[in-house]
Protein backbone atom coordinates (compact mmCIF):
# COMPACT_ATOMS: atom_id res chain seq x y z
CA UNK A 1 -87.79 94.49 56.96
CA UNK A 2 -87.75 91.07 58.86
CA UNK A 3 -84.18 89.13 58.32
CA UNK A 4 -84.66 86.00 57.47
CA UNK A 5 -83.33 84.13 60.67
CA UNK A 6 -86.05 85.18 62.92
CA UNK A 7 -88.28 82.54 63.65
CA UNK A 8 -91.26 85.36 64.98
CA UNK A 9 -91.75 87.66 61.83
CA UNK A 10 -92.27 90.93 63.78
CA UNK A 11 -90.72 93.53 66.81
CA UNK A 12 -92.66 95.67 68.97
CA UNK A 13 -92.84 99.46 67.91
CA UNK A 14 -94.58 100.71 70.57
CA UNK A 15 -93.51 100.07 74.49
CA UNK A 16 -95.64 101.22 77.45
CA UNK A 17 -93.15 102.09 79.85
CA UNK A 18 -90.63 104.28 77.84
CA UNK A 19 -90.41 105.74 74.60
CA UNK A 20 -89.03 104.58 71.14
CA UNK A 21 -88.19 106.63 68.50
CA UNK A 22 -86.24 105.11 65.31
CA UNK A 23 -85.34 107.84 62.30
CA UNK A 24 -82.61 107.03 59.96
CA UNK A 25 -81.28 104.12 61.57
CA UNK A 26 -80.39 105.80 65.43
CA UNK A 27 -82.94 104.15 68.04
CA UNK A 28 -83.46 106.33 71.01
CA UNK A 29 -84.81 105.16 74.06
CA UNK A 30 -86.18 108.18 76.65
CA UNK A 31 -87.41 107.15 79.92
CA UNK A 32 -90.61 108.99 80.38
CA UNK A 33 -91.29 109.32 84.70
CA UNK A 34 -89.95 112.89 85.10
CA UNK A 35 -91.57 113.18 88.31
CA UNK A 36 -89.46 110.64 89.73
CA UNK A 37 -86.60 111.32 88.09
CA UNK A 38 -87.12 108.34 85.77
CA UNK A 39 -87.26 105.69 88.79
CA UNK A 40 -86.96 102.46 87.25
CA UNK A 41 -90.20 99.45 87.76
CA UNK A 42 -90.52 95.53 87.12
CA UNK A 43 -91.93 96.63 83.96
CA UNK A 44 -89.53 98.97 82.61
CA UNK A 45 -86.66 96.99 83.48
CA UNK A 46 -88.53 94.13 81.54
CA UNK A 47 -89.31 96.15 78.89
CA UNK A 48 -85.90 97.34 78.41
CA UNK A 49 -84.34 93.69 78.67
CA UNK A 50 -86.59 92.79 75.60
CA UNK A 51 -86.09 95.58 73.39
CA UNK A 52 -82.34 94.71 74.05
CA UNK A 53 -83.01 91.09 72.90
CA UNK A 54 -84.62 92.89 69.20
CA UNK A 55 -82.82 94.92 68.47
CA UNK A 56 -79.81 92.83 66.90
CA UNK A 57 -82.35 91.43 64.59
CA UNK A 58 -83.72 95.08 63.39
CA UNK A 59 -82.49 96.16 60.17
CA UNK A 60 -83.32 99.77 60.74
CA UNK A 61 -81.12 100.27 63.55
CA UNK A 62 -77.42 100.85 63.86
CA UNK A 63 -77.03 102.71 66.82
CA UNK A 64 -79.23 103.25 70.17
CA UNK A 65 -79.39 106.40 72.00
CA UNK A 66 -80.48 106.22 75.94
CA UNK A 67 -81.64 109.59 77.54
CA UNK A 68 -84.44 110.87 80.11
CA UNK A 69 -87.09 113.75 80.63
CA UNK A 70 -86.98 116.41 83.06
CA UNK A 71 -84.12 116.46 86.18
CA UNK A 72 -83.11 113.02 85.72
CA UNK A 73 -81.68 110.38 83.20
CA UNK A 74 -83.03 107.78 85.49
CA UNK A 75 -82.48 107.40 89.68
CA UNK A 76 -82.66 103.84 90.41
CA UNK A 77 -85.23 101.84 91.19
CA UNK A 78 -88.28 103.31 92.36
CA UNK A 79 -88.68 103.42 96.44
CA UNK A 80 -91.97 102.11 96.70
CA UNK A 81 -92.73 100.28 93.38
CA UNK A 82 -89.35 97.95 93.56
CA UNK A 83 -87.92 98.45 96.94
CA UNK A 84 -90.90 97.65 98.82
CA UNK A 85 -92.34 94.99 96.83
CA UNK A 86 -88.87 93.26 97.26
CA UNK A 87 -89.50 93.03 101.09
CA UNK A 88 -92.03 90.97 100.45
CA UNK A 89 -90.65 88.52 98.28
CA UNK A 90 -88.84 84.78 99.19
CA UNK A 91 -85.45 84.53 97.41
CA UNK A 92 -86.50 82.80 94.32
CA UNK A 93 -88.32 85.76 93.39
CA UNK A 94 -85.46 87.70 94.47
CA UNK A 95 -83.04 85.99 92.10
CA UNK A 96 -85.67 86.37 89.47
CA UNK A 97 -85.28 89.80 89.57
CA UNK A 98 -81.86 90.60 90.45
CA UNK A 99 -80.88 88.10 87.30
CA UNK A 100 -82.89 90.50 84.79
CA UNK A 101 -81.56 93.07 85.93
CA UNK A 102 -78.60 91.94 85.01
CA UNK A 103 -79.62 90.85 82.19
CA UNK A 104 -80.27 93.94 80.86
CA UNK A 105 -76.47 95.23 81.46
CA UNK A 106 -75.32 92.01 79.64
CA UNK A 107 -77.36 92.61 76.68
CA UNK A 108 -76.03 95.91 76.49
CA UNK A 109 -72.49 94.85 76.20
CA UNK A 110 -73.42 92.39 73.81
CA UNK A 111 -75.66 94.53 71.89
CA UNK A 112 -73.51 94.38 68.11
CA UNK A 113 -73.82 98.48 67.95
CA UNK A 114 -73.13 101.39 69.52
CA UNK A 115 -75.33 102.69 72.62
CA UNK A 116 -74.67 106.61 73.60
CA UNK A 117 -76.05 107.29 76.89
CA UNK A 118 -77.19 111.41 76.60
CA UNK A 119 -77.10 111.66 80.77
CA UNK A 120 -79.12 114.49 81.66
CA UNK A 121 -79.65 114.68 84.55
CA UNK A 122 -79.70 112.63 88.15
CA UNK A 123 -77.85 109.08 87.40
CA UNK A 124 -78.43 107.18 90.15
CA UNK A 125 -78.26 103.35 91.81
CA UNK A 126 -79.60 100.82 88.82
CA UNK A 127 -79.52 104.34 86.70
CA UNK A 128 -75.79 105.31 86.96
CA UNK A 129 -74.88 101.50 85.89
CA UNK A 130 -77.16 101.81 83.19
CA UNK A 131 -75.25 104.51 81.68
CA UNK A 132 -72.13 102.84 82.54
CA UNK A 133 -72.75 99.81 80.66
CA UNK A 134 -72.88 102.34 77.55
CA UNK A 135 -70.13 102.35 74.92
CA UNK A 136 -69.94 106.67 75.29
CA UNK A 137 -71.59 108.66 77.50
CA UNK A 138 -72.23 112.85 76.97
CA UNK A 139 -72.81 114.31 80.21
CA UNK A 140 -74.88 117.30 80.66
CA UNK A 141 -73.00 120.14 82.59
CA UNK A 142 -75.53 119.83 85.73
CA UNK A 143 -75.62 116.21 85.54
CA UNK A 144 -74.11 113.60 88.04
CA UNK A 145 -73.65 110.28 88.74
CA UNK A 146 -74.06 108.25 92.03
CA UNK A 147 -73.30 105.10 92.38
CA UNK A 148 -75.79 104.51 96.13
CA UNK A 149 -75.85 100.78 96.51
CA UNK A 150 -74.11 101.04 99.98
CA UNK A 151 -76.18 103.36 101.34
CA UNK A 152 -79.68 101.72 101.14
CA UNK A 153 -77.76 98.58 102.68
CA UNK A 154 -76.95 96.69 99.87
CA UNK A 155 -73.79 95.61 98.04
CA UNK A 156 -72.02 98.34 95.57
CA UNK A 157 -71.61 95.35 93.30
CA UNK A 158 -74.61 95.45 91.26
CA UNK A 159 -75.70 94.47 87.63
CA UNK A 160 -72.38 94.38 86.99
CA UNK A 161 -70.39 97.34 88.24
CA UNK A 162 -67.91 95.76 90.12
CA UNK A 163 -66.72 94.06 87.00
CA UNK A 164 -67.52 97.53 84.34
CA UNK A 165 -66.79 100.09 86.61
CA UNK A 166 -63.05 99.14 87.19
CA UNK A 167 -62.53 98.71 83.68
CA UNK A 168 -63.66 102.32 83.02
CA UNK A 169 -62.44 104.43 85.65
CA UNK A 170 -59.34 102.20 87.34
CA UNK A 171 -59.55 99.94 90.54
CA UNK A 172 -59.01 102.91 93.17
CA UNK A 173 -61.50 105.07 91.88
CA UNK A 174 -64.26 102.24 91.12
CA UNK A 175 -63.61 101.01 94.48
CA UNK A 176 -63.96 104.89 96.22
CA UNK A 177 -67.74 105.08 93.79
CA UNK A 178 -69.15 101.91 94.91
CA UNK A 179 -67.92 101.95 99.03
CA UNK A 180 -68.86 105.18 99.63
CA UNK A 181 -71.84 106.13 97.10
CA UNK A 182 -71.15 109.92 96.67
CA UNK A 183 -72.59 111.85 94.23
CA UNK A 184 -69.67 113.56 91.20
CA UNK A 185 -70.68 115.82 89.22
CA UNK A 186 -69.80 115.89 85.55
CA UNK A 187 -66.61 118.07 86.11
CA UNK A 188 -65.37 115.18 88.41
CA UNK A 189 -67.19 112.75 85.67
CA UNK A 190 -65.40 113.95 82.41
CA UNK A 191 -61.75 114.06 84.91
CA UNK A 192 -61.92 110.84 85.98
CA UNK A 193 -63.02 109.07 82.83
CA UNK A 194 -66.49 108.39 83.60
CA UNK A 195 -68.01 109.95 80.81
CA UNK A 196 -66.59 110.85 77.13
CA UNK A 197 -67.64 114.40 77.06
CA UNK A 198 -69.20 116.93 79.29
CA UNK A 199 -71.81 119.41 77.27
CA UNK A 200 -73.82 122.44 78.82
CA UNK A 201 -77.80 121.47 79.12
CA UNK A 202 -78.98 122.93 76.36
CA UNK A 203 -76.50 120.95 73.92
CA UNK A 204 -77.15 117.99 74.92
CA UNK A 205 -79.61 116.61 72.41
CA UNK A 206 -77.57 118.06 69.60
CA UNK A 207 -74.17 116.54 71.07
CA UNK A 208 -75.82 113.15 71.75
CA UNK A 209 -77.42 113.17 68.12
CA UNK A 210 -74.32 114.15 66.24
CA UNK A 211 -72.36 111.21 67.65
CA UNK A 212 -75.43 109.04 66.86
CA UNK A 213 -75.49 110.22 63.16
CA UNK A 214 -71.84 109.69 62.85
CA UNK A 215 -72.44 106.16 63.41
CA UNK A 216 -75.62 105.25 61.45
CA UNK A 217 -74.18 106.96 58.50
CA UNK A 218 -70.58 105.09 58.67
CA UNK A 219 -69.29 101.49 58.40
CA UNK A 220 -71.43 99.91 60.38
CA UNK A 221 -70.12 96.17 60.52
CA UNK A 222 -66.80 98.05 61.52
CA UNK A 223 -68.09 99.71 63.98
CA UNK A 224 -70.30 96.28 65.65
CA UNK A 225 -66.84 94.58 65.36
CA UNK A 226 -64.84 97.13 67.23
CA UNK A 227 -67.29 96.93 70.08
CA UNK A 228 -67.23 93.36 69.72
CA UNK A 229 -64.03 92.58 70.32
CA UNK A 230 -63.42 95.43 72.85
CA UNK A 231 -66.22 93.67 75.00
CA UNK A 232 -64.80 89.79 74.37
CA UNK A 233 -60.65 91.06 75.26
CA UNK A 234 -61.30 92.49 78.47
CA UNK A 235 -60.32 88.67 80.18
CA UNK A 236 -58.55 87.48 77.09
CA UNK A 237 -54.78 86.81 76.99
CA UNK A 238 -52.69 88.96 74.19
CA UNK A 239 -52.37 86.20 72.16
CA UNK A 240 -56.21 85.12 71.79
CA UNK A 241 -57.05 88.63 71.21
CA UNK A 242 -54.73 89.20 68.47
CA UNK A 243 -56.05 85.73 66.92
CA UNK A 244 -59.13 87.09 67.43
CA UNK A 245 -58.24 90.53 65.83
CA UNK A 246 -56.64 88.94 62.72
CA UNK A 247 -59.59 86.19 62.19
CA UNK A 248 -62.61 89.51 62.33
CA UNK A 249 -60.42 91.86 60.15
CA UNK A 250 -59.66 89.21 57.47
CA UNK A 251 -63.41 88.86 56.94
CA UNK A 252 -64.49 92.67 57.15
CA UNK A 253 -61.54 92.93 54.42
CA UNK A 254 -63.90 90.80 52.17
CA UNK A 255 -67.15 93.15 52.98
CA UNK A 256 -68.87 95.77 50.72
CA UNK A 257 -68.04 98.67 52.59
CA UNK A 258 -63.79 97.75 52.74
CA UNK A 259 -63.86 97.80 48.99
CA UNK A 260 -66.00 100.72 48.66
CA UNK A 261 -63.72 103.17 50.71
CA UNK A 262 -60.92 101.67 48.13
CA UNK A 263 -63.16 102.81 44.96
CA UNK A 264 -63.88 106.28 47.22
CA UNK A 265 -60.61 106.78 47.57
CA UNK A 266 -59.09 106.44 44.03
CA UNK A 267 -62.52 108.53 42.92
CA UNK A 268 -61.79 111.02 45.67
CA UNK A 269 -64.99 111.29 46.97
CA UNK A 270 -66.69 109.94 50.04
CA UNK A 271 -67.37 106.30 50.69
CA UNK A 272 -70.53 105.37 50.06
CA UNK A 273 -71.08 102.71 53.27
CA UNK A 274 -73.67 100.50 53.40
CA UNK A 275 -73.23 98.64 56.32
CA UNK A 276 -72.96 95.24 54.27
């Protein structure tokens, strides 16, 4: 179903340069270059950026799921199909592209729903920040992460690290990822806060879909507010983001699902949620 506040009636179901799979309201995104480790081009980066942009308008969606095939969740951006073709572009161009890929990080944190990055494998460059900018992350147990920025030349700040990383992991240890670029695996991950939860391989899937259905089938308006407001505090003052807090929970008291846990409760069953 199209809401009504979309001027163009319909979304695109079927993207070239990944995979997307919706079933009972979880999204899942795979990237779909196993042999190179998911390397990220233009066109998936573009692709990924618009889906972002639909997604808040899709009715059938309440949470997103981001994984890979094969030996890697994704490994940055491709040697020879970004790296090289940025050699040979003036610094318009350049800004063009370093501005969407930002874009796509910022539409992640502004995306009103849950995203679980299922990390898999290899998280690397572009693809480590990618699974940063989730909300939870499930690692698989011979996963890792690398943030390499530094060591191709370039700055460790990039598509917004410098500013997510810190907030994540503390100053000291963002600061140690991005400078020096070594790989952690997800022992070192799951210690340092990197990732919510480490799984073996072969759980991965399950773990990652779990945590998806928990969400689709729960209160989903609470659940967009929560990340919300946990995105818009992180450079508010305590008093703004109490103002804040009281102004969204007043009007979720007033929603559908609020008064149906009430009824639940006195019934003693489970609330029937309905997102509305």
């Amino acid at each position: 179903m199209t809401p009504p506040f979309r001027a163009s009636p319909g979304f695109t179901h079927e993207w070239k340069h990944f995979d997307l799979s919706v079933l009972d309201d979880v999204a899942t995104v795979t990237f779909t270059r196993p042999e190179k480790l998911n390397a990220l081009t233009f066109d998936v980066y573009a692709d990924l950026r618009d889906l972002l942009g639909e997604l808040p308008h899709r009715e059938d969606v309440s949470v997103l799921v981001i994984t890979g095939t094969g030996r890697g969740f994704c490994s940055g951006g491709d040697v020879h199909e970004i790296i090289g073709e940025l050699l040979t572009m003036d610094p318009r161009q350049l800004l063009d592209f370093t501005r969407m890929t930002g874009a796509v990080v910022q539409r992640m944190r502004e995306l009103p729903m849950p995203i679980i990055a299922a990390v898999n494998g290899v998280a690397a460059g572009a693809g480590a920040v990618i699974a940063l900018a989730r909300d939870l992350r499930i690692m698989a147990r011979s996963a890792s992460f690398a943030f390499l920025f530094t060591r191709v030349g370039l700055a460790g700040a990039d598509m917004g690290s410098a500013y997510l990383l810190p907030r994540v992991v503390g100053l000291g240890r963002a600061s140690e990822l991005l400078l020096l670029g070594d790989q952690i695996d997800a022992d070192a991950a799951l210690a340092i806060g990197l990732v919510n939860r480490v799984v073996e391989d072969d759980e991965l899937r399950g773990a990652a879909a779990n945590m998806a259905e928990h969400f689709a089938d729960g209160p989903t308006l609470a659940f967009a507010n929560t990340k919300v407001l946990l995105t818009r505090e992180l450079d508010m003052d305590l008093g703004s983001a109490i103002e804040l807090e009281a102004q969204t929970q007043a009007l979720l008291m007033k929603t559908q699902d609020h008064a149906e846990f009430f009824r639940a409760f006195t019934e003693g069953r489970k609330p029937n949620w309905t997102g509305r």
